[in-house]
Protein backbone atom coordinates (compact mmCIF):
# COMPACT_ATOMS: atom_id res chain seq x y z
CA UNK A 1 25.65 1.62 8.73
CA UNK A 2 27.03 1.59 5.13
CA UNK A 3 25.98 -1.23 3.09
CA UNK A 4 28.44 -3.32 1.76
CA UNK A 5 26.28 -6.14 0.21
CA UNK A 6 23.62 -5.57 -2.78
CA UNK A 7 21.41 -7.25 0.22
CA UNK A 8 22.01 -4.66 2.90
CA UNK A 9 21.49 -2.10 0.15
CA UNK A 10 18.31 -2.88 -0.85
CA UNK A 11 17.68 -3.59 3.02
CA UNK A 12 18.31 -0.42 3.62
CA UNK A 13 16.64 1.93 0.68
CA UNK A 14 13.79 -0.59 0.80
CA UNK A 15 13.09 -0.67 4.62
CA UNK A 16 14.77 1.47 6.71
CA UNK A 17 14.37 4.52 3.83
CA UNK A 18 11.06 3.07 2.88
CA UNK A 19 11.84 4.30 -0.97
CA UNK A 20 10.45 2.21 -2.76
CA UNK A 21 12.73 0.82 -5.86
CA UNK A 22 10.58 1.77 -8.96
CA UNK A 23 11.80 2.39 -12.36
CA UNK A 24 11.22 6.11 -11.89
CA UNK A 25 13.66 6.17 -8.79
CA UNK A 26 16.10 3.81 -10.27
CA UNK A 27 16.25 5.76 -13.58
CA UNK A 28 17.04 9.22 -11.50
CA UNK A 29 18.99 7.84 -9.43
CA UNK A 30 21.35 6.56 -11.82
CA UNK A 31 21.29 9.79 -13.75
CA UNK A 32 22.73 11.72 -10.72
CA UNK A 33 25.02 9.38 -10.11
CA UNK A 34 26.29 8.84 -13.86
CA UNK A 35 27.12 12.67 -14.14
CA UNK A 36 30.40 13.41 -12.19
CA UNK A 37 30.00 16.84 -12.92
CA UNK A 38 27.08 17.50 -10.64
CA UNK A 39 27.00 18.36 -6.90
CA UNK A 40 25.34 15.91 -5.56
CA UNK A 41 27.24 13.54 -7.05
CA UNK A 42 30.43 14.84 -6.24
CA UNK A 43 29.24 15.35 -2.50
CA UNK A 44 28.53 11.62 -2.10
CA UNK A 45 31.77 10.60 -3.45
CA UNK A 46 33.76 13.05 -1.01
CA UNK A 47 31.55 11.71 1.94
CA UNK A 48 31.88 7.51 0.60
CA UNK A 49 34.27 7.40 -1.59
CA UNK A 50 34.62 6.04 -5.45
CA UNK A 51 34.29 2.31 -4.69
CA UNK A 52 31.07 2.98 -2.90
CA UNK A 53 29.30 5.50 -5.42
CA UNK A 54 30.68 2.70 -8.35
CA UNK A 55 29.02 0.27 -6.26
CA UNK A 56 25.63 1.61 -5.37
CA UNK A 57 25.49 2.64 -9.27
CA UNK A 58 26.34 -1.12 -9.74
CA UNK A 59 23.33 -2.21 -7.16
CA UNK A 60 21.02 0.34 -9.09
CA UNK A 61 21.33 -1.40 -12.82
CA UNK A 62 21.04 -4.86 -10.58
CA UNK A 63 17.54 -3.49 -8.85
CA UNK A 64 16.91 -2.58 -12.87
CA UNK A 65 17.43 -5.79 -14.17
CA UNK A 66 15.20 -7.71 -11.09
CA UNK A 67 12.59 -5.72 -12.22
CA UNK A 68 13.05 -6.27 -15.58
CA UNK A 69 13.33 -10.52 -15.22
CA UNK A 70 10.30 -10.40 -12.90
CA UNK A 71 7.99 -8.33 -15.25
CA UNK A 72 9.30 -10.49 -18.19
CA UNK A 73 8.11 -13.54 -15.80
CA UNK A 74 4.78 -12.38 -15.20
CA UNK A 75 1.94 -13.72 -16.67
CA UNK A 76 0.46 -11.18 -19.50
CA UNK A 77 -3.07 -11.65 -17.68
CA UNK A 78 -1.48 -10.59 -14.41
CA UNK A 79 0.37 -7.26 -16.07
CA UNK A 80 -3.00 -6.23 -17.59
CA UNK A 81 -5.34 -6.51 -14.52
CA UNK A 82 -2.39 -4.66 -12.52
CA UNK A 83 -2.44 -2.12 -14.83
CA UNK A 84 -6.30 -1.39 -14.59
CA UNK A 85 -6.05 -1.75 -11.42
């Protein structure tokens, strides 16, 4: 199935992929997908067209942004014990 939704998206990458959606694979991802000049890129617009590849880039900078409002939202004592661990 090809997601249509930012829901079945994540759904998908998230469960059935089991990738998990970190910075570090958001951040690649988008800079694949940002450079029509490269294969890979081209080769998922040939097989799902333009709307598609313009929307999963879209779904990308939203996964970026939930990220970026829920670390904003956590409490500073909660970032610091995560980060030793």
């Amino acid at each position: 199935m090809i997601p249509r939704t930012y829901a079945q998206w994540r759904h998908c990458i998230t469960v059935e992929c089991g990738i998990p959606l970190s910075a570090d694979f958001i951040a690649q991802r988008l800079a694949v997908w940002r450079n029509p000049g490269l294969e890979e890129t081209q080769r998922f617009r040939r097989l799902y067209g333009y709307a598609h590849w313009q929307a999963v880039q879209h779904w990308l900078v939203q996964a970026a942004q939930e990220q970026e409002a829920a670390a904003a939202a956590e409490p500073p004592l909660a970032a610091s014990a995560q980060q030793t661990g």
